[in-house]
C-alpha atoms as a PDB file:
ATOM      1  CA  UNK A   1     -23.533  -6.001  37.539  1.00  0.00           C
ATOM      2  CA  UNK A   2     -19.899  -5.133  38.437  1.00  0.00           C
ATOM      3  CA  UNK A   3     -17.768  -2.952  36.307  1.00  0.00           C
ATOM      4  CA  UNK A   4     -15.632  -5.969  35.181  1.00  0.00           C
ATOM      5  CA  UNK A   5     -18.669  -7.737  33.995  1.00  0.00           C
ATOM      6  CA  UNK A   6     -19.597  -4.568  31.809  1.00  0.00           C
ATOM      7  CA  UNK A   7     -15.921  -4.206  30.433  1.00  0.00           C
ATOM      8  CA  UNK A   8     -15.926  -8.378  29.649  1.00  0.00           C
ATOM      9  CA  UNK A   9     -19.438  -7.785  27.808  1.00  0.00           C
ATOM     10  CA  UNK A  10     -18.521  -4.285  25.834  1.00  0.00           C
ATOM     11  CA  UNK A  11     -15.382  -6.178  24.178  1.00  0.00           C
ATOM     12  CA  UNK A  12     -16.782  -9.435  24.149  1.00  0.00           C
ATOM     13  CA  UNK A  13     -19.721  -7.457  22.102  1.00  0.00           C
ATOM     14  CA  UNK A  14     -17.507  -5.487  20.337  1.00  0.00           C
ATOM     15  CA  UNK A  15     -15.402  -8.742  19.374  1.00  0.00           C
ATOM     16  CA  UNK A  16     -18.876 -10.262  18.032  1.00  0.00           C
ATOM     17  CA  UNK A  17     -19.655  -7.333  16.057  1.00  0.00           C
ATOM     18  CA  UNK A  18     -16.027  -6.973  14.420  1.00  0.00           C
ATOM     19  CA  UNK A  19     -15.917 -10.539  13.038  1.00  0.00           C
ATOM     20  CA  UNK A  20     -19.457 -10.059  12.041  1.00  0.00           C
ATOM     21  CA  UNK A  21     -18.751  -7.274   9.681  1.00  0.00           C
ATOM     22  CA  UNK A  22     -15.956  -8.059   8.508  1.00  0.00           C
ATOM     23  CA  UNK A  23     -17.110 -11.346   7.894  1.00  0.00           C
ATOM     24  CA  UNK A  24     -19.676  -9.456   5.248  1.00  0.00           C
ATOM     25  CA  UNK A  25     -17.254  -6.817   4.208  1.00  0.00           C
ATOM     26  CA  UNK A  26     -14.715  -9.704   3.292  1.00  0.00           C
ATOM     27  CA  UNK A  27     -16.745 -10.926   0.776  1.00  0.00           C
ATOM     28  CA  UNK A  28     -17.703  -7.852  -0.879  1.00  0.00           C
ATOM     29  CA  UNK A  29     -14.128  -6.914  -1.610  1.00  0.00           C
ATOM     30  CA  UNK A  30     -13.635 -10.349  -2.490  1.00  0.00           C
ATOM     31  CA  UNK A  31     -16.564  -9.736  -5.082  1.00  0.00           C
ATOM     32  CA  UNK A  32     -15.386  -6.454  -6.505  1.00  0.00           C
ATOM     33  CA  UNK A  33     -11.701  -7.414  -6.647  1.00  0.00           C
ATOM     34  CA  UNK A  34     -12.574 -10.457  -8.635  1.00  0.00           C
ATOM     35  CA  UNK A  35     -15.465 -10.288 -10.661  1.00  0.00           C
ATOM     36  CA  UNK A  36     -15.428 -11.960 -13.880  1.00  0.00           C
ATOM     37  CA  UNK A  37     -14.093  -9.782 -16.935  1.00  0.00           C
ATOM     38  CA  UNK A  38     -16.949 -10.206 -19.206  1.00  0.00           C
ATOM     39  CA  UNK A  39     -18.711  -8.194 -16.241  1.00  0.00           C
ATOM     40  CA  UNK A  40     -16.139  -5.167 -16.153  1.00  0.00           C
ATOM     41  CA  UNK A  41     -17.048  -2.610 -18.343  1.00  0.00           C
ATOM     42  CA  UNK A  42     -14.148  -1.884 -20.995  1.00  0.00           C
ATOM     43  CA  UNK A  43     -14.359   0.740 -23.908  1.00  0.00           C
ATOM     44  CA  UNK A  44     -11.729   1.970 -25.683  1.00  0.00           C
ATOM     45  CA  UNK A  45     -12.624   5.692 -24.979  1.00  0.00           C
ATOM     46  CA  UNK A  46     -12.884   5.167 -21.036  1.00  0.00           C
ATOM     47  CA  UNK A  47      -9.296   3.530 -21.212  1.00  0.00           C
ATOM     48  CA  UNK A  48      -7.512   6.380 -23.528  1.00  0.00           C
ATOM     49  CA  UNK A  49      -9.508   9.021 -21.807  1.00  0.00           C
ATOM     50  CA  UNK A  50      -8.488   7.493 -18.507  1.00  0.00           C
ATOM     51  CA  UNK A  51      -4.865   7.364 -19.092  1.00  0.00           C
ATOM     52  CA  UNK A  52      -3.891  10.239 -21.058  1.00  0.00           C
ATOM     53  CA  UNK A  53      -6.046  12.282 -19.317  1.00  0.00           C
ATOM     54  CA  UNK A  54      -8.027  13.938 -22.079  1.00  0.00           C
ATOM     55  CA  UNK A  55      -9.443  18.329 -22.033  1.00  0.00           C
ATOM     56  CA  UNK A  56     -12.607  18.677 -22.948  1.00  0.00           C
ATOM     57  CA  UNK A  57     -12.019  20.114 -26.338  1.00  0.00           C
ATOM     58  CA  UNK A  58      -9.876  17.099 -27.209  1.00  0.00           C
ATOM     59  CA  UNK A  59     -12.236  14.419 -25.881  1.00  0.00           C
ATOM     60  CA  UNK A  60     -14.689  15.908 -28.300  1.00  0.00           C
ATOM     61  CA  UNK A  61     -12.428  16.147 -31.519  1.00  0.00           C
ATOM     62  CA  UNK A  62     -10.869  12.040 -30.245  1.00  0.00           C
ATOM     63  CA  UNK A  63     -14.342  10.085 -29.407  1.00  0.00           C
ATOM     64  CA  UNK A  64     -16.220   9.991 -32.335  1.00  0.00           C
ATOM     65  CA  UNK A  65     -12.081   8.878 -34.292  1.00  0.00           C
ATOM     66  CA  UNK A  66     -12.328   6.107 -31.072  1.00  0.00           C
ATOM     67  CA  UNK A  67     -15.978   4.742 -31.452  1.00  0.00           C
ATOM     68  CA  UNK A  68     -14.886   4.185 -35.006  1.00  0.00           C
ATOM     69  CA  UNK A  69     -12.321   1.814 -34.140  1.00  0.00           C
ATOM     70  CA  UNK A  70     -14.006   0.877 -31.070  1.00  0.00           C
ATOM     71  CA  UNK A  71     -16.030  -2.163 -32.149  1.00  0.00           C
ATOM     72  CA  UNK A  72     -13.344  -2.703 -35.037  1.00  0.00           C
ATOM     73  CA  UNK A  73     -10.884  -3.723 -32.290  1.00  0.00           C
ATOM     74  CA  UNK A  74     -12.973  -5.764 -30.086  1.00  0.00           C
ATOM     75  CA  UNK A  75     -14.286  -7.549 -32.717  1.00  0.00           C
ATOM     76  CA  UNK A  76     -11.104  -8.697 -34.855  1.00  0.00           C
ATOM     77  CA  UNK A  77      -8.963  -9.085 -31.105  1.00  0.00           C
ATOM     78  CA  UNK A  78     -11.205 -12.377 -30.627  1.00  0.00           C
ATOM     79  CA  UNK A  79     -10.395 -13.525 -33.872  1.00  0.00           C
ATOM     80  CA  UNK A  80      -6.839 -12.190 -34.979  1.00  0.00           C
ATOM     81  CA  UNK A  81      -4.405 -10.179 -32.429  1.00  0.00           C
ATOM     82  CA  UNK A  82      -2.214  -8.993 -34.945  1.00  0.00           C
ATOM     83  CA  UNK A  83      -5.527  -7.690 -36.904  1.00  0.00           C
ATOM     84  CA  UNK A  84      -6.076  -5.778 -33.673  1.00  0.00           C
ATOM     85  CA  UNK A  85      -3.012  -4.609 -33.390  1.00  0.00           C
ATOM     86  CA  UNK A  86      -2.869  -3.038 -36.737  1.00  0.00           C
ATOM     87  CA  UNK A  87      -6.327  -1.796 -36.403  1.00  0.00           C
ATOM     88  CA  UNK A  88      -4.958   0.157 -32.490  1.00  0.00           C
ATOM     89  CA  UNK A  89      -2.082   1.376 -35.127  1.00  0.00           C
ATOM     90  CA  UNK A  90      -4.224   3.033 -37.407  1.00  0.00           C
ATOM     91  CA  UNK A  91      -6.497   4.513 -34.710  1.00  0.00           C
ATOM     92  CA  UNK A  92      -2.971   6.169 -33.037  1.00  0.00           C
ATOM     93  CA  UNK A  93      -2.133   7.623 -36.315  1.00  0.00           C
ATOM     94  CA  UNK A  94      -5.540   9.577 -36.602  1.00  0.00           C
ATOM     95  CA  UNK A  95      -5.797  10.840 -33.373  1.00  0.00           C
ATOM     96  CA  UNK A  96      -1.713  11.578 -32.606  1.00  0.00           C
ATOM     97  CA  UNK A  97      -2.386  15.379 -33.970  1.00  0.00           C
ATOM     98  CA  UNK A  98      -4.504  16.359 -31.630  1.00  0.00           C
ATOM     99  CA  UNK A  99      -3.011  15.282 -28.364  1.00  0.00           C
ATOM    100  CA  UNK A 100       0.175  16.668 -26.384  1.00  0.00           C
ATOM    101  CA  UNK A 101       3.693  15.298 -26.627  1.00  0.00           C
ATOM    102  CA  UNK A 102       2.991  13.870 -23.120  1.00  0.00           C
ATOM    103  CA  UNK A 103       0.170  12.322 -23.930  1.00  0.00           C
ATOM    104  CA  UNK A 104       1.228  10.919 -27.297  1.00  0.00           C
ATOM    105  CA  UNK A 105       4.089   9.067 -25.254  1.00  0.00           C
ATOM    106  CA  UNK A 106       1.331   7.955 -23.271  1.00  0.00           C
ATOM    107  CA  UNK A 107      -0.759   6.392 -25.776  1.00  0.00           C
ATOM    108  CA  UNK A 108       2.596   4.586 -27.185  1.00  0.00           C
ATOM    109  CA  UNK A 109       3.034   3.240 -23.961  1.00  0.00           C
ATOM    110  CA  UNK A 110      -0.509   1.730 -23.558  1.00  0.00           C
ATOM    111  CA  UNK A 111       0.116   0.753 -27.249  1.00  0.00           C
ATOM    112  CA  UNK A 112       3.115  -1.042 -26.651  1.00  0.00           C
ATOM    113  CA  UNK A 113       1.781  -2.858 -23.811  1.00  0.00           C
ATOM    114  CA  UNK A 114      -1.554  -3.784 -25.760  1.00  0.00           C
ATOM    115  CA  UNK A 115       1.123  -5.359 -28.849  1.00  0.00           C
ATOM    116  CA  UNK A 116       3.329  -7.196 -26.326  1.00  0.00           C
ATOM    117  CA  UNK A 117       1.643  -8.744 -23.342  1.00  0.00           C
ATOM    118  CA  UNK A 118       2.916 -10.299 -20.619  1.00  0.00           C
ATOM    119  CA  UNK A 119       3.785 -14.407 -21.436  1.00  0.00           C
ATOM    120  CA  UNK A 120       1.652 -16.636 -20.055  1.00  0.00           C
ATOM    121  CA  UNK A 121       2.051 -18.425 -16.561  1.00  0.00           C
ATOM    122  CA  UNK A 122       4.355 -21.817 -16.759  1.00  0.00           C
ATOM    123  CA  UNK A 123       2.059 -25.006 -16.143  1.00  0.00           C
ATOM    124  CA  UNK A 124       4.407 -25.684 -13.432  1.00  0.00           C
ATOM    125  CA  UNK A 125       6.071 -22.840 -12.016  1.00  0.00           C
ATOM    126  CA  UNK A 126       9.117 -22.998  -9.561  1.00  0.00           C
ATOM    127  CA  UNK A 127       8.537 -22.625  -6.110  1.00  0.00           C
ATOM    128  CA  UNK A 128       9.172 -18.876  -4.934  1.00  0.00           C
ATOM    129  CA  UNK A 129      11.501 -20.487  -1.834  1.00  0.00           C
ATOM    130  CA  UNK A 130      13.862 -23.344  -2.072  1.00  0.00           C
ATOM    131  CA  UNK A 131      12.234 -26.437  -0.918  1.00  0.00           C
ATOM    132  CA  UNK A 132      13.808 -28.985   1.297  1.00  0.00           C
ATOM    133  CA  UNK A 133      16.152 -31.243   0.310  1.00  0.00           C
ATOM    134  CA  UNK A 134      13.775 -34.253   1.738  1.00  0.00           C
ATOM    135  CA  UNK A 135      10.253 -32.852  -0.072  1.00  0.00           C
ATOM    136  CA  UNK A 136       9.392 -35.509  -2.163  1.00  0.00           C
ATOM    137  CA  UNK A 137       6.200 -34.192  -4.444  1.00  0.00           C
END
């Protein structure tokens, strides 16, 4: 076999292989970036401890205040928001003295955005370029 035969059949093989694993890899990150949210695993603890970044000494004084609330929230959210709401209230309250200033603005913050959530997408949403003047839907 000639050399150019050899360099056609490493890329063409190389080529093959590419599209072949990416072809598998595609639709694992498909899979993890949208799974189902039933299937993600959500606790209140993970999520404070996550963002505000919790020492060890106040991760043990804030979980057992959290579990408390824990199934409190999750339950009354599916019925009544503003239940929830109150409930995330009363949890903040209880476990503001023993966390930082930082981290106190921090859990106002994820408070906030828990209380006010993003609106809902319009049914029919404009077009994110202007359409032609002749586009007749």
């Amino acid at each position: 076999m000639d050399i150019r035969m050899k360099a056609v059949l490493i890329i063409l093989l190389t080529f093959t292989l590419g599209i072949i694993t990416g072809f598998f890899i595609h639709d694992y990150l498909l899979e993890q970036k949208f799974r189902p949210m039933d299937r993600m695993p959500f606790s209140l603890s993970q999520r404070l401890d996550e963002i505000l970044d919790l020492s060890t000494g106040q991760r043990e004084k804030i979980n057992p205040i959290i579990k408390k609330y824990d199934d409190e929230v999750h339950s009354t959210i599916e019925k009544d928001m503003t239940l929830g709401r109150s409930i995330m209230d009363s949890m903040s309250v209880e476990i503001k003295p023993f966390l930082t200033d930082k981290q106190v603005l921090l859990l106002g913050n994820e408070i906030d955005h828990f209380k006010n959530p993003p609106p809902p997408m319009p049914e029919n949403p404009p077009p994110p370029w202007p359409m032609p003047e002749n586009y007749h839907h």
